[in-house]
PDB file of N, CA and C in Angstrom:
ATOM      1  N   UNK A   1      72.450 -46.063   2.089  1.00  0.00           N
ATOM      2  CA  UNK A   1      73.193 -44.885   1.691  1.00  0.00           C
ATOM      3  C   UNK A   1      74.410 -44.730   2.593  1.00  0.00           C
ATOM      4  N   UNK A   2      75.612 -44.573   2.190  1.00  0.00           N
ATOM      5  CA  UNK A   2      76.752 -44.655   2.940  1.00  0.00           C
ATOM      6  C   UNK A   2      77.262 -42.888   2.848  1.00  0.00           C
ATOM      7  N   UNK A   3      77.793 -42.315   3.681  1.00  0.00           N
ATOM      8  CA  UNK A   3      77.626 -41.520   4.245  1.00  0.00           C
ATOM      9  C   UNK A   3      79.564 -40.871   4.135  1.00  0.00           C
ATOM     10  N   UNK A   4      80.491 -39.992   3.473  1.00  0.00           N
ATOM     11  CA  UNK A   4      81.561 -40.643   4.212  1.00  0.00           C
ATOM     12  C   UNK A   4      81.913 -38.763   4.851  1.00  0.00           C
ATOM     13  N   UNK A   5      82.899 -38.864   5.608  1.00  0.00           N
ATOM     14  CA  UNK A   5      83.536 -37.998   6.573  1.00  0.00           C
ATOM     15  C   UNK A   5      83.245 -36.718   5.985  1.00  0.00           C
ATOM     16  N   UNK A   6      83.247 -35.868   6.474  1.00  0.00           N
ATOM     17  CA  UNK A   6      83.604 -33.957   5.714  1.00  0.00           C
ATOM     18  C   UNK A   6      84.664 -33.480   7.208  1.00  0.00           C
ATOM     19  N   UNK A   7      85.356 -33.385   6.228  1.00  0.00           N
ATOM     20  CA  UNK A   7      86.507 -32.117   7.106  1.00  0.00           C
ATOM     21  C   UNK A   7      85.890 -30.735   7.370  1.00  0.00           C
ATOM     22  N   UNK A   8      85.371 -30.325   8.148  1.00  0.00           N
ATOM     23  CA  UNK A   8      85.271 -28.933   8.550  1.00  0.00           C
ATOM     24  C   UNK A   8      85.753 -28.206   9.301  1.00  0.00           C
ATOM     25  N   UNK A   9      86.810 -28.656   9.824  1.00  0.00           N
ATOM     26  CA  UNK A   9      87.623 -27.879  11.039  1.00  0.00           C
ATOM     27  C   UNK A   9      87.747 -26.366  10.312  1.00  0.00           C
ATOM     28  N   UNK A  10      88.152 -26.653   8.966  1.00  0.00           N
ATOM     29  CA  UNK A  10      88.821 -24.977   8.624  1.00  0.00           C
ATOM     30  C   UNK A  10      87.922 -23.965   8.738  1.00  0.00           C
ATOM     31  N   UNK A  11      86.518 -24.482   8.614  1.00  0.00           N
ATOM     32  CA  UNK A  11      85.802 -23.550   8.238  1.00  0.00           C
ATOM     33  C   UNK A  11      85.039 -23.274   9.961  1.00  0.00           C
ATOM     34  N   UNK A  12      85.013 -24.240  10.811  1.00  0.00           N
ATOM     35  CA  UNK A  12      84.421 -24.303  11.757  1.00  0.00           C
ATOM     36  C   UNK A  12      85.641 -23.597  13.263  1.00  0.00           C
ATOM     37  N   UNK A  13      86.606 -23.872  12.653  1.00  0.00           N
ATOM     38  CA  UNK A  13      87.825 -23.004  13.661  1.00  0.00           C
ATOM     39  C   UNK A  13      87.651 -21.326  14.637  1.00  0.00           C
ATOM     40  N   UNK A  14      86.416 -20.487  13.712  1.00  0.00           N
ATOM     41  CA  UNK A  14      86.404 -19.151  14.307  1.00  0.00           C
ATOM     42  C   UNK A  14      84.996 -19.515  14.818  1.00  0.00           C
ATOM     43  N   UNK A  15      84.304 -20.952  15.402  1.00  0.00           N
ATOM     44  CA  UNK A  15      83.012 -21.015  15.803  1.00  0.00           C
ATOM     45  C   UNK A  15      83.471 -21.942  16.634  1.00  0.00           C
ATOM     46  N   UNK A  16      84.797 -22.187  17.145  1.00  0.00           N
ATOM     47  CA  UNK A  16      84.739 -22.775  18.842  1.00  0.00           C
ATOM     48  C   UNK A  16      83.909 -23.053  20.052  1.00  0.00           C
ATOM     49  N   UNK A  17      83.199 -23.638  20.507  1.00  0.00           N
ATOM     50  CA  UNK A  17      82.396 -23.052  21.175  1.00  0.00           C
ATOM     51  C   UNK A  17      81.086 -22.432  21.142  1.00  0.00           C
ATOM     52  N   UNK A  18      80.894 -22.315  20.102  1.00  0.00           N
ATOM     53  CA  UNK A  18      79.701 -21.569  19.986  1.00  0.00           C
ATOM     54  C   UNK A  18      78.649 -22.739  19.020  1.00  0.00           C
ATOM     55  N   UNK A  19      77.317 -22.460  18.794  1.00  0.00           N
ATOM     56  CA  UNK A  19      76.170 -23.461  18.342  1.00  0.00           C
ATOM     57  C   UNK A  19      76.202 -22.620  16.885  1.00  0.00           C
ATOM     58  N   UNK A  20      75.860 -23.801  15.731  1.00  0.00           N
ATOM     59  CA  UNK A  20      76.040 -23.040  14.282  1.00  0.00           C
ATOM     60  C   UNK A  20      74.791 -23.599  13.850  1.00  0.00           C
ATOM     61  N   UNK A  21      74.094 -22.903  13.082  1.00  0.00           N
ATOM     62  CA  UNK A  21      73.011 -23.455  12.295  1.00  0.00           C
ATOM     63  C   UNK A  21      74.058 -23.874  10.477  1.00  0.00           C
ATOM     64  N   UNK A  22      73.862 -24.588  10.457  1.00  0.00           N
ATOM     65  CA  UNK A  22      74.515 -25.312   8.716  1.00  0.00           C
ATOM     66  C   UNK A  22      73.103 -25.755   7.979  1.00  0.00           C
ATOM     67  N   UNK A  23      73.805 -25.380   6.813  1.00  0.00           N
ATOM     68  CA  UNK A  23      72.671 -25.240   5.860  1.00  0.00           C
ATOM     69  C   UNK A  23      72.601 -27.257   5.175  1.00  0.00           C
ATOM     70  N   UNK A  24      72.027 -27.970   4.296  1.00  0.00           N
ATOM     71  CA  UNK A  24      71.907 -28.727   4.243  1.00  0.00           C
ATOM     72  C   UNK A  24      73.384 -29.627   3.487  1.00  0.00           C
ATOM     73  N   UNK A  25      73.911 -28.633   3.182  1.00  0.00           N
ATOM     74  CA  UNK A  25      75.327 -28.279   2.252  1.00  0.00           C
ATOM     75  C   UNK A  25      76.838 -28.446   2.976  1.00  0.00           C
ATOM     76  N   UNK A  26      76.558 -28.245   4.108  1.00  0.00           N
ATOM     77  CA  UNK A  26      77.403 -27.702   5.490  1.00  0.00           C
ATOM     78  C   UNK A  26      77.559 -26.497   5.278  1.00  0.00           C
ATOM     79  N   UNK A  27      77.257 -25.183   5.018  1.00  0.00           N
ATOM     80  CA  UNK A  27      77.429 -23.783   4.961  1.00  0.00           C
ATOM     81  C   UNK A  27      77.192 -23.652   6.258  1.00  0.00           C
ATOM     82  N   UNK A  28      77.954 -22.512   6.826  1.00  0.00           N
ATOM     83  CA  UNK A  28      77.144 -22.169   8.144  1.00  0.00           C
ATOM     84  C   UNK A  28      76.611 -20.298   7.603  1.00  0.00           C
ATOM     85  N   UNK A  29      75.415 -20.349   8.212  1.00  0.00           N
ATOM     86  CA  UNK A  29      74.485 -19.254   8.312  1.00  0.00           C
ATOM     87  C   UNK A  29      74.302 -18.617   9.116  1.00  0.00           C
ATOM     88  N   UNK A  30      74.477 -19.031  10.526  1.00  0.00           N
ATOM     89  CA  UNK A  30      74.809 -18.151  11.776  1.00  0.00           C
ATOM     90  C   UNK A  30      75.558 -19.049  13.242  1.00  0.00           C
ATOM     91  N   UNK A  31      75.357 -18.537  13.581  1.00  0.00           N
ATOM     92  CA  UNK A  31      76.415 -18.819  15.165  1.00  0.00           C
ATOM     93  C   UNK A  31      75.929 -18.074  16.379  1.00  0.00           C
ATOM     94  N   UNK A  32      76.222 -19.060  17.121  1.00  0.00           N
ATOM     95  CA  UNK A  32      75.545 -17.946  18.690  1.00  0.00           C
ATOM     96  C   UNK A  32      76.303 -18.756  19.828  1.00  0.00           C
ATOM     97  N   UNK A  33      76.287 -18.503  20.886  1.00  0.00           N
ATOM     98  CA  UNK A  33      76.391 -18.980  22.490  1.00  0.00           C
ATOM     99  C   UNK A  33      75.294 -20.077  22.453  1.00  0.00           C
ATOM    100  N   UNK A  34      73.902 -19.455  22.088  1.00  0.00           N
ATOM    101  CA  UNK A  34      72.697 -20.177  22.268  1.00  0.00           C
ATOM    102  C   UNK A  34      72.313 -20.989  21.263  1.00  0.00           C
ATOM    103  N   UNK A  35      71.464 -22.102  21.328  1.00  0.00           N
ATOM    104  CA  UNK A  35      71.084 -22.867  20.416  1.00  0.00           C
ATOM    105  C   UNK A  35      70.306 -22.453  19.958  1.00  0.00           C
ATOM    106  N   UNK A  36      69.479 -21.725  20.758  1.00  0.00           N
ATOM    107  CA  UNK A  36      67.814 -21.012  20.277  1.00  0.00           C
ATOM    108  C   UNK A  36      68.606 -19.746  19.399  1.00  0.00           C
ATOM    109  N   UNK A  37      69.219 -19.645  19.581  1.00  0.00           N
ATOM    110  CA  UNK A  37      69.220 -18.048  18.924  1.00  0.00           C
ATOM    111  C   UNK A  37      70.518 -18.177  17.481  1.00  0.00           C
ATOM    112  N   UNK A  38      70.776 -18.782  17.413  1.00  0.00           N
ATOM    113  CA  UNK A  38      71.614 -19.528  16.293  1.00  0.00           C
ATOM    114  C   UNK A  38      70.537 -19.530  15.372  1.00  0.00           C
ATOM    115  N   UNK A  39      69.336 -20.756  15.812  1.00  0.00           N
ATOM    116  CA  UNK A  39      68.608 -21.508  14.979  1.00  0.00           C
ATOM    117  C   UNK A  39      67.412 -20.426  14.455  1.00  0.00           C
ATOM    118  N   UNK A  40      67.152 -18.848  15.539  1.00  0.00           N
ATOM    119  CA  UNK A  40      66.005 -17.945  14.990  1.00  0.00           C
ATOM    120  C   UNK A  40      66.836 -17.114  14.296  1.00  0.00           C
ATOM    121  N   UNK A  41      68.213 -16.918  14.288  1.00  0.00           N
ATOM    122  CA  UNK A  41      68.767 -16.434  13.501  1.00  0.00           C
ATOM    123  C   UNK A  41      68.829 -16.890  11.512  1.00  0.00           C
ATOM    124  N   UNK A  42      69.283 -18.393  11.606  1.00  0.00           N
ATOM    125  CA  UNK A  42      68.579 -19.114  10.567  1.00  0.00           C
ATOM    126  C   UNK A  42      67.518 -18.913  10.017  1.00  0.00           C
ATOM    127  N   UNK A  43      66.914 -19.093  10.748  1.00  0.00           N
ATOM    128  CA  UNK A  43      65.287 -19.191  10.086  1.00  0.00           C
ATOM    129  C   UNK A  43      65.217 -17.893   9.543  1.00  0.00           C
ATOM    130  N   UNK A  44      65.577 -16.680  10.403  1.00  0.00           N
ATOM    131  CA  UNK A  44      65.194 -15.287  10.142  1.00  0.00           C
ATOM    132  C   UNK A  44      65.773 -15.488   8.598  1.00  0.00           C
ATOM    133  N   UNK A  45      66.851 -15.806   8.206  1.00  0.00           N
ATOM    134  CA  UNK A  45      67.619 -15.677   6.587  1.00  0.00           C
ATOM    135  C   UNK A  45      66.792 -16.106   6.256  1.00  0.00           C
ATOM    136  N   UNK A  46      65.984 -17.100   6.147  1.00  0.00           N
ATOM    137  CA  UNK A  46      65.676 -17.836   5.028  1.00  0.00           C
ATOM    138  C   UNK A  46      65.394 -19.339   5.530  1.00  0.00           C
ATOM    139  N   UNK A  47      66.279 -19.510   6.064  1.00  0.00           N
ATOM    140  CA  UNK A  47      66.630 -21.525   5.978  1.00  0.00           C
ATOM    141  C   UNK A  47      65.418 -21.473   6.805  1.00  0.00           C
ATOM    142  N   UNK A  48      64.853 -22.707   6.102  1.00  0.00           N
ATOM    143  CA  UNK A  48      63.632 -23.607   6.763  1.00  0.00           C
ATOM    144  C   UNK A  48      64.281 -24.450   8.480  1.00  0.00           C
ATOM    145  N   UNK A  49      64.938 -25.323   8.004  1.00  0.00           N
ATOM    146  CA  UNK A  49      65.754 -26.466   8.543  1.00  0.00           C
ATOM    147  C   UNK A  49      66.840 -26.588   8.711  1.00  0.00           C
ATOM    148  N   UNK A  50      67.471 -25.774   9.594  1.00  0.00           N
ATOM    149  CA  UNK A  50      69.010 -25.593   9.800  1.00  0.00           C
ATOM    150  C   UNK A  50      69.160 -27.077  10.770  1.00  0.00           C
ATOM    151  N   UNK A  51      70.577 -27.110  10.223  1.00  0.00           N
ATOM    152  CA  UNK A  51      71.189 -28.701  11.050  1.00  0.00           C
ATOM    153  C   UNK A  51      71.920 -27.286  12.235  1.00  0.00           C
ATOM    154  N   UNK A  52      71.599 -27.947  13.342  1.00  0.00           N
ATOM    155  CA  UNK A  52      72.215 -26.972  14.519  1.00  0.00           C
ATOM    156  C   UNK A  52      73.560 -28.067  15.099  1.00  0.00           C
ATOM    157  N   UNK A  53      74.568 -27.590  15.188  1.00  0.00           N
ATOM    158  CA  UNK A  53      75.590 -28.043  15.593  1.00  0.00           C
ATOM    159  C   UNK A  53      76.734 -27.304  16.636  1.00  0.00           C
ATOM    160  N   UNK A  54      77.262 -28.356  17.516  1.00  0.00           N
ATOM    161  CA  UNK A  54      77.954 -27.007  18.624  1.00  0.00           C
ATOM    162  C   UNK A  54      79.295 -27.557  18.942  1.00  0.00           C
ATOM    163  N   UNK A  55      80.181 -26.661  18.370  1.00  0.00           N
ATOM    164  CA  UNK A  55      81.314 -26.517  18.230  1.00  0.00           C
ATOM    165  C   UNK A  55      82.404 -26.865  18.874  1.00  0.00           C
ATOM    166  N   UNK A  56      83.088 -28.002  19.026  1.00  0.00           N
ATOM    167  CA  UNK A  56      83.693 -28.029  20.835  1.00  0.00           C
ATOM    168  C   UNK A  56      84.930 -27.239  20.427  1.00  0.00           C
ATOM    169  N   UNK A  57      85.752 -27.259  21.351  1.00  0.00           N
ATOM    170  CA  UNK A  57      86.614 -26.499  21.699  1.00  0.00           C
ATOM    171  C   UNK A  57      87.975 -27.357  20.969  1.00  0.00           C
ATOM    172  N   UNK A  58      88.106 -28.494  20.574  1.00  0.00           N
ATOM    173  CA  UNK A  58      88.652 -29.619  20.258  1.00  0.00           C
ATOM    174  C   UNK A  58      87.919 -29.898  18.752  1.00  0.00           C
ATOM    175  N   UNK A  59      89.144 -30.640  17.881  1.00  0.00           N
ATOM    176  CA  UNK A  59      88.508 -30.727  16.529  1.00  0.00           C
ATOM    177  C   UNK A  59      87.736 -32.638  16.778  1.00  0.00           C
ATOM    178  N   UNK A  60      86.596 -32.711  16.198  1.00  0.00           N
ATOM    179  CA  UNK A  60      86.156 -33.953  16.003  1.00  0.00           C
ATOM    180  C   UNK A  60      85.367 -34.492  14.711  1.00  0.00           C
ATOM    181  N   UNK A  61      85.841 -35.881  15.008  1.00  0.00           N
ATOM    182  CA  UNK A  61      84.860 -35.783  13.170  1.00  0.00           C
ATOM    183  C   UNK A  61      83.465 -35.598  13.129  1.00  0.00           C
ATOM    184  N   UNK A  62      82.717 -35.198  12.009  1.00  0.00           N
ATOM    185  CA  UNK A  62      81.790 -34.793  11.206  1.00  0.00           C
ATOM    186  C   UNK A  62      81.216 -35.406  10.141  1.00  0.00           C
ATOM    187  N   UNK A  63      80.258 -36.535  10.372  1.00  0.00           N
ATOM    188  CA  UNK A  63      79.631 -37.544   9.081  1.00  0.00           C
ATOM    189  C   UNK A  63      78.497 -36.602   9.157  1.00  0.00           C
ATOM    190  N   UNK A  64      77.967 -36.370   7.878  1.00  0.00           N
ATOM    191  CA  UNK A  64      76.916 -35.736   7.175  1.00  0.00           C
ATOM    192  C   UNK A  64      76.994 -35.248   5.796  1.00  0.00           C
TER     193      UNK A  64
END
């Protein structure tokens, strides 16, 4: 299965820095400082299995 790039800077730009739970889709569902608290934030919505991801400060690519 080949896999190719997703641009998310636009959507990921006001989550600098911070840890995002993304839904299997790339949606993001919450955001935090913390990884733990991103990911109980997730879960609390709904999502089973959030992809947790953390934001650098700098744009980089994104295969998924």
């Amino acid at each position: 299965m080949h896999m190719k790039p997703i641009d998310l800077s636009s959507e990921l730009e006001q989550f600098k820095r911070l840890w995002v739970a993304l839904t299997d889709k790339d949606k993001v569902v919450s955001s935090h400082k913390s990884a733990q608290e991103a990911y109980k934030a997730a879960v609390k919505k709904g999502y089973k299995e959030p992809i947790l991801f953390k934001v650098p400060k700098h744009d980089l690519p994104h295969v998924g």
